[in-house]
PDB file of N, CA and C in Angstrom:
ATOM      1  N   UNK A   1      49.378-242.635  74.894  1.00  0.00           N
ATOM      2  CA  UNK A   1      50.077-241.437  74.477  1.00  0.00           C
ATOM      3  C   UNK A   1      51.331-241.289  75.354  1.00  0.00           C
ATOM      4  N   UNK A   2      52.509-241.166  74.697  1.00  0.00           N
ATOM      5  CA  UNK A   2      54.137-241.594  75.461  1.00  0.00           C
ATOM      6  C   UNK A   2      53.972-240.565  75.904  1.00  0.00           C
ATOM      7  N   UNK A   3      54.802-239.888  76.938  1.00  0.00           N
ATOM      8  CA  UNK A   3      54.648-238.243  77.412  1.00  0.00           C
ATOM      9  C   UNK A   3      54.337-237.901  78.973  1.00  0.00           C
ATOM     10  N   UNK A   4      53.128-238.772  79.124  1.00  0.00           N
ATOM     11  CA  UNK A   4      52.269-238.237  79.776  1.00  0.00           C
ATOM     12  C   UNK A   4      53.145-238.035  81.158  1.00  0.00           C
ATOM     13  N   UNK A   5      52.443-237.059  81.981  1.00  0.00           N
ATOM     14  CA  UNK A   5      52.653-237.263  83.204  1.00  0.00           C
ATOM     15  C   UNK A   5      52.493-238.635  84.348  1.00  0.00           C
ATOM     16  N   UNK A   6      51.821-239.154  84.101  1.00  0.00           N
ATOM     17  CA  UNK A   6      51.397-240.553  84.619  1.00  0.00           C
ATOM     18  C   UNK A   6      52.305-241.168  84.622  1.00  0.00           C
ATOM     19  N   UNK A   7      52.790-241.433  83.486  1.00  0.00           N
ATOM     20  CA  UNK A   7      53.699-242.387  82.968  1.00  0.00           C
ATOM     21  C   UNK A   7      54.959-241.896  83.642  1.00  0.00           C
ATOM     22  N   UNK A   8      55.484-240.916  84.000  1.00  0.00           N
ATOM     23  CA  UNK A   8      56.516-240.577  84.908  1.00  0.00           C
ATOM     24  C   UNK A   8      56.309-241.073  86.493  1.00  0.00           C
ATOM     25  N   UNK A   9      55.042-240.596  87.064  1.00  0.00           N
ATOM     26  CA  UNK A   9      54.548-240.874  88.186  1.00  0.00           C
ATOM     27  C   UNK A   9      54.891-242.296  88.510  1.00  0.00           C
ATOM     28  N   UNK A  10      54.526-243.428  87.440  1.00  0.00           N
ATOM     29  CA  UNK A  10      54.552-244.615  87.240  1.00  0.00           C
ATOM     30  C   UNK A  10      55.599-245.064  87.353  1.00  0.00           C
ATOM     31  N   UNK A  11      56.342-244.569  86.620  1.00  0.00           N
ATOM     32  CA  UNK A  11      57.537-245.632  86.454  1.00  0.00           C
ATOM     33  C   UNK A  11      59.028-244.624  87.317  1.00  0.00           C
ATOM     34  N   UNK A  12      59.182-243.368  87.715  1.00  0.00           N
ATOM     35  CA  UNK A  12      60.294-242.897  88.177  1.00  0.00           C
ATOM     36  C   UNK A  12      60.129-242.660  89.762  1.00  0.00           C
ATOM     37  N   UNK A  13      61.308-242.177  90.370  1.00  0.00           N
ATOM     38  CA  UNK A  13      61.355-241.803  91.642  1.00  0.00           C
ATOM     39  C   UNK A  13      60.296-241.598  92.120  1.00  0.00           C
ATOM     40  N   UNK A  14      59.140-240.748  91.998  1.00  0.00           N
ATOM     41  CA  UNK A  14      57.790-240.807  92.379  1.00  0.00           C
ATOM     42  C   UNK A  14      57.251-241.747  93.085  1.00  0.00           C
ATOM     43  N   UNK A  15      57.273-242.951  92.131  1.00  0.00           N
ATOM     44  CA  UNK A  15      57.008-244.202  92.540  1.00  0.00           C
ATOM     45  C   UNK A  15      57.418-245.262  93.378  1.00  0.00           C
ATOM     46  N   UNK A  16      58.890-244.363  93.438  1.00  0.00           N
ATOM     47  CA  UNK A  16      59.765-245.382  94.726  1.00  0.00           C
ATOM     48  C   UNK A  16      59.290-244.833  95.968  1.00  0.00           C
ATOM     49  N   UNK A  17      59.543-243.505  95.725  1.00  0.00           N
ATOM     50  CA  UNK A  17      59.215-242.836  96.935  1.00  0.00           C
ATOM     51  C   UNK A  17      57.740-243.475  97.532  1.00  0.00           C
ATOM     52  N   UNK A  18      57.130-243.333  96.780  1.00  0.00           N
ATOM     53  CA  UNK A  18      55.767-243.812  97.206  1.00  0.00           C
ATOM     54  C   UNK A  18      55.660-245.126  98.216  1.00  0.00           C
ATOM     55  N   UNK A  19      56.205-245.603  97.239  1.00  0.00           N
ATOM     56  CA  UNK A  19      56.292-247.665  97.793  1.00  0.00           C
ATOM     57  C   UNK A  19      57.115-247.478  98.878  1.00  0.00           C
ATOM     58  N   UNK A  20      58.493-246.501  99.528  1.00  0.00           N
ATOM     59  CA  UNK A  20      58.758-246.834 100.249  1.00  0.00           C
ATOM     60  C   UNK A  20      58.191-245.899 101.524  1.00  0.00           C
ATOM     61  N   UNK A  21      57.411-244.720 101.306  1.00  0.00           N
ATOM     62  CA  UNK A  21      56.950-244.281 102.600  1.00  0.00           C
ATOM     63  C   UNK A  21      56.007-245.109 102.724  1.00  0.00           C
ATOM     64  N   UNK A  22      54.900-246.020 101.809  1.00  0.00           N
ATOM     65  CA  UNK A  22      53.859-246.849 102.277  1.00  0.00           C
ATOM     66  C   UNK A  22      54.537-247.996 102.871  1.00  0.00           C
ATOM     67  N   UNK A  23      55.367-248.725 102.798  1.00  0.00           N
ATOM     68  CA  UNK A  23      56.358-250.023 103.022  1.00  0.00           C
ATOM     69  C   UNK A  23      56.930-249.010 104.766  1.00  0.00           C
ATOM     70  N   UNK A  24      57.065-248.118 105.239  1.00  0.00           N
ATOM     71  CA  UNK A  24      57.332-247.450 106.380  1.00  0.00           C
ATOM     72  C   UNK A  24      56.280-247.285 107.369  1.00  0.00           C
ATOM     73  N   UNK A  25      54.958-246.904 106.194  1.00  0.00           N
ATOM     74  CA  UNK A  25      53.791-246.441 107.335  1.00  0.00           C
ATOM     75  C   UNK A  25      53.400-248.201 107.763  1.00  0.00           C
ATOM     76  N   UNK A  26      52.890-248.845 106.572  1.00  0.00           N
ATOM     77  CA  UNK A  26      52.902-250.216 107.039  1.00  0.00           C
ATOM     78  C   UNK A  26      53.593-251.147 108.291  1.00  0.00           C
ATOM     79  N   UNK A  27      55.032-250.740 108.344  1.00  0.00           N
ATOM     80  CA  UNK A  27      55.598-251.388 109.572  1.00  0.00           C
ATOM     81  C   UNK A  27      55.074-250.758 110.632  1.00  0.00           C
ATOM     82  N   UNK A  28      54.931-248.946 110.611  1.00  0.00           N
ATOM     83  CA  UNK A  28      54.963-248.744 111.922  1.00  0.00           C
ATOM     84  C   UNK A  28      53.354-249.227 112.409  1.00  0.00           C
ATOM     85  N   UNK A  29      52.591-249.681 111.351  1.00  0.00           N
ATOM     86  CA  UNK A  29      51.273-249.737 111.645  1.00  0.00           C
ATOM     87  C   UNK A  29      51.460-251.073 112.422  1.00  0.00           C
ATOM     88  N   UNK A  30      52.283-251.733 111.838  1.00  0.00           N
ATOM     89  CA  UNK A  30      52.631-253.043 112.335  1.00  0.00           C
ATOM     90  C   UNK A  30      52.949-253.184 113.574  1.00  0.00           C
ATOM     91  N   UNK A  31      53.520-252.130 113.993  1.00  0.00           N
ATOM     92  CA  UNK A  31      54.173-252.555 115.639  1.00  0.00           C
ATOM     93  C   UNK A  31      53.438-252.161 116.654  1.00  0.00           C
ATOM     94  N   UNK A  32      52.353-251.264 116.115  1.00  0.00           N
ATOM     95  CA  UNK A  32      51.120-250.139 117.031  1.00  0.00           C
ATOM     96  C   UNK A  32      50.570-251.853 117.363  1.00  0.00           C
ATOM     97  N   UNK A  33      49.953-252.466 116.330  1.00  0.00           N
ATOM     98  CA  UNK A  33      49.349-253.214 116.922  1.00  0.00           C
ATOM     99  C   UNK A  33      49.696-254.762 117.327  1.00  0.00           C
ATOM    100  N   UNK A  34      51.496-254.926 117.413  1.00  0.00           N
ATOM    101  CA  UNK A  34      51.810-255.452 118.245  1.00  0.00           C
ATOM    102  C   UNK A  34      52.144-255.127 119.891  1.00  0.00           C
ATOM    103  N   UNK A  35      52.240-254.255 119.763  1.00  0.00           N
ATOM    104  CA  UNK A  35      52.370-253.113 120.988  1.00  0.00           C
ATOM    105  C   UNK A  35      50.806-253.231 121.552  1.00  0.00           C
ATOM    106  N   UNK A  36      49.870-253.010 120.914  1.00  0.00           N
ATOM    107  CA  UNK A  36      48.147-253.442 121.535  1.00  0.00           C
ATOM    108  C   UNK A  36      48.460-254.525 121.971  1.00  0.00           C
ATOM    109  N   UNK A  37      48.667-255.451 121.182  1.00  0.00           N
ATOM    110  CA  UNK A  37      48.950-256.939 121.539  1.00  0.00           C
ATOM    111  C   UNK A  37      48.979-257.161 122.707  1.00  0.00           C
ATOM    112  N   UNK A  38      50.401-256.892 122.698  1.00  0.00           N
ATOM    113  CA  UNK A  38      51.547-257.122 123.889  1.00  0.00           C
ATOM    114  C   UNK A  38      50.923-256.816 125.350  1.00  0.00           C
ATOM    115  N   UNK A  39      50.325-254.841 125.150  1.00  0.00           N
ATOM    116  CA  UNK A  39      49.872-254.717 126.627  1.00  0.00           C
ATOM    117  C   UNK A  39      48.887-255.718 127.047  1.00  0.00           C
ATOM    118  N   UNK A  40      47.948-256.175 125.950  1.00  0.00           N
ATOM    119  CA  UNK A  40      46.435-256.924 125.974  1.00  0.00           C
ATOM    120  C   UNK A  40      47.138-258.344 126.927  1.00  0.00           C
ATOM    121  N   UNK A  41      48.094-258.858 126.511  1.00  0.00           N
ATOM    122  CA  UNK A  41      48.418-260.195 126.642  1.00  0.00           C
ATOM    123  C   UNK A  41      49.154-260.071 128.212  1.00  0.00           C
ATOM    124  N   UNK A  42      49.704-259.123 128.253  1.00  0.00           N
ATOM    125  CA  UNK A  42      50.704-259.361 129.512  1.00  0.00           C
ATOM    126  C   UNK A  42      51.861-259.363 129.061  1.00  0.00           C
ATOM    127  N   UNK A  43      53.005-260.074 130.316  1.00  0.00           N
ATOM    128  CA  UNK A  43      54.383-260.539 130.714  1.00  0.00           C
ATOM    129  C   UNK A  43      53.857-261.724 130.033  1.00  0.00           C
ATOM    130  N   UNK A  44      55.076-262.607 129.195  1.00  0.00           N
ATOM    131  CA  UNK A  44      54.839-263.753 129.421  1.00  0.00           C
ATOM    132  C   UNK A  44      55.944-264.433 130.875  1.00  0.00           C
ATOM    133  N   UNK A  45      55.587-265.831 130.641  1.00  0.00           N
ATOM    134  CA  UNK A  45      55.594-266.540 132.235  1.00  0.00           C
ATOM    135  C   UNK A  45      57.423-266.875 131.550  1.00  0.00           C
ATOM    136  N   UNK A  46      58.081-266.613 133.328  1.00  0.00           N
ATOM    137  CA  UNK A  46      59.584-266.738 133.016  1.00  0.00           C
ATOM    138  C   UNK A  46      59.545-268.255 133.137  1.00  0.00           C
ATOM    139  N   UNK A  47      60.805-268.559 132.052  1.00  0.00           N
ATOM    140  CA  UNK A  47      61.312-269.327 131.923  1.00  0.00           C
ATOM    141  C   UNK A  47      62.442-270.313 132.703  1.00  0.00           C
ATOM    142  N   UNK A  48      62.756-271.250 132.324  1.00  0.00           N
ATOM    143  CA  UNK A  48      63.803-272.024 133.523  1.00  0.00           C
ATOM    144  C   UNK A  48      65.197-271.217 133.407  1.00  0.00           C
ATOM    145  N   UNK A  49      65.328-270.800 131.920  1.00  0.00           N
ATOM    146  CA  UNK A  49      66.524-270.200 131.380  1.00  0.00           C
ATOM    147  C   UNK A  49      66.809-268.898 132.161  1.00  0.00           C
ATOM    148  N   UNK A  50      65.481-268.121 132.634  1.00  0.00           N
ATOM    149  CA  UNK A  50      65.527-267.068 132.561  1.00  0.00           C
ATOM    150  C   UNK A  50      65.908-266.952 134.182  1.00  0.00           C
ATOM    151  N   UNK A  51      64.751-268.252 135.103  1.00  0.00           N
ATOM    152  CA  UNK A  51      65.322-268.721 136.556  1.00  0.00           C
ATOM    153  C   UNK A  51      67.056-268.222 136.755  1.00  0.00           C
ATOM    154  N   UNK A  52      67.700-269.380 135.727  1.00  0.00           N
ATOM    155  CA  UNK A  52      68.961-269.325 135.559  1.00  0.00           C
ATOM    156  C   UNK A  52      69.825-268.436 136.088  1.00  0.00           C
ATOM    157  N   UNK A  53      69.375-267.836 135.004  1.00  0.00           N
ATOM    158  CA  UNK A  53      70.323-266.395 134.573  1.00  0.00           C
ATOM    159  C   UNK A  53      69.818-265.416 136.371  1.00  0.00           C
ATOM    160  N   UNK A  54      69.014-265.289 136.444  1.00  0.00           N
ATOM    161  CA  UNK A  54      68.855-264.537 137.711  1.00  0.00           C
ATOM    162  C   UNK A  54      69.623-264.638 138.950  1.00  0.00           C
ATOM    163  N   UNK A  55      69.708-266.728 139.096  1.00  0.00           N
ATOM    164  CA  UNK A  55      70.231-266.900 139.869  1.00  0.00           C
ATOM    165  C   UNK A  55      72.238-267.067 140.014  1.00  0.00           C
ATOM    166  N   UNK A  56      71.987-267.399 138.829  1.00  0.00           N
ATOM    167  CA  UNK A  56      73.813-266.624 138.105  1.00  0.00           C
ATOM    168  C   UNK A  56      74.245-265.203 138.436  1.00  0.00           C
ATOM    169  N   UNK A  57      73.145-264.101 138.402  1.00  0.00           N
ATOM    170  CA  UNK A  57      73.825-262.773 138.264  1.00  0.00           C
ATOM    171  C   UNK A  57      73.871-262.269 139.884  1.00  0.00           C
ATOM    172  N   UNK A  58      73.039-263.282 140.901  1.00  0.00           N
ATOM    173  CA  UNK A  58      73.179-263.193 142.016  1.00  0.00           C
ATOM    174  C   UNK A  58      74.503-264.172 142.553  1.00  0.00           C
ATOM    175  N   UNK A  59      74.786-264.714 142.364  1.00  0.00           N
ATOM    176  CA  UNK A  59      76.026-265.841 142.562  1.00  0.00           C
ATOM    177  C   UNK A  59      77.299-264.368 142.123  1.00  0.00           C
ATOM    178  N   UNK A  60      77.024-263.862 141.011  1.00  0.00           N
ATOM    179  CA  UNK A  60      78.446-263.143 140.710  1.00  0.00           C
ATOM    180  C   UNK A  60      77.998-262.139 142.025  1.00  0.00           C
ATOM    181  N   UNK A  61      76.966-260.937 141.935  1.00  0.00           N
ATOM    182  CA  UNK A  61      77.066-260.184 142.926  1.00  0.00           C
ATOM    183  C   UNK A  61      77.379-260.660 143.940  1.00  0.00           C
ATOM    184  N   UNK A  62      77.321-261.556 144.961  1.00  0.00           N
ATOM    185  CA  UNK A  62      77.615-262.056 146.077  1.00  0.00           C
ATOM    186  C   UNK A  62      79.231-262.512 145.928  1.00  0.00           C
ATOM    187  N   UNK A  63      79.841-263.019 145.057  1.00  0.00           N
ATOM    188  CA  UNK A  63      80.940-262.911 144.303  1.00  0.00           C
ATOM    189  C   UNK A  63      82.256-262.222 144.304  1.00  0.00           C
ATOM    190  N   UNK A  64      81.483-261.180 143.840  1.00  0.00           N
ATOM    191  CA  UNK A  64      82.453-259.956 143.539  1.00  0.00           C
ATOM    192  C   UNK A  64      82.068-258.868 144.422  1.00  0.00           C
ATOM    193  N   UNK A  65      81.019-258.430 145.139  1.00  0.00           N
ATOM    194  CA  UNK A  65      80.157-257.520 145.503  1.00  0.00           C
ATOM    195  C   UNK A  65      81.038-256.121 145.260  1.00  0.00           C
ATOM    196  N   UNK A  66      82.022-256.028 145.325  1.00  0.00           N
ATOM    197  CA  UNK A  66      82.712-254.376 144.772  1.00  0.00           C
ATOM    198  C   UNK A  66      82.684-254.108 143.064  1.00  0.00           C
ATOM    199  N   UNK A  67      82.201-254.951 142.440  1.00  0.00           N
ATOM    200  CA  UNK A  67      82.107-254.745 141.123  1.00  0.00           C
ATOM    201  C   UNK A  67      80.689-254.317 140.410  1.00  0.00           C
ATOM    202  N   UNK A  68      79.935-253.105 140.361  1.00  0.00           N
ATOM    203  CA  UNK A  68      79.210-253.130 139.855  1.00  0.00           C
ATOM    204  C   UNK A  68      78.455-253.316 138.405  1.00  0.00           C
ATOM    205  N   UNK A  69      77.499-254.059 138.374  1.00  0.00           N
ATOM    206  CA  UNK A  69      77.370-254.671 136.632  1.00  0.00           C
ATOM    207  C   UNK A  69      76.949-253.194 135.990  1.00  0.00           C
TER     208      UNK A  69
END
């Protein structure tokens, strides 16, 4: 039966709306339990890159030492 209320629900704005606050709650559900994750797991272990960079940003401070980053 054409008309119905349903059939609006279904197919118009209603329905976007819908899909996109569920497509919203979904992510944030998503990050809660990467965020569990994350605390569960730790730091991960630094890298050589990361060595690097540390010992670079100490080379400039010693460097420049009147320039603060």
């Amino acid at each position: 039966m054409p008309g119905r209320v349903g059939d609006i629900v279904a197919t118009g704005r209603p329905r976007r709306l819908f899909w996109r606050v569920a497509d919203d709650l979904d992510y944030l559900w998503t990050l809660v339990r990467l965020r569990i994750l994350d605390a569960l797991a730790g730091l991960l272990p630094g890298t050589t890159a990361d060595q690097q960079r540390t010992q670079d940003r100490e080379r400039i401070k010693r460097a420049f030492p009147q320039i603060e980053p």
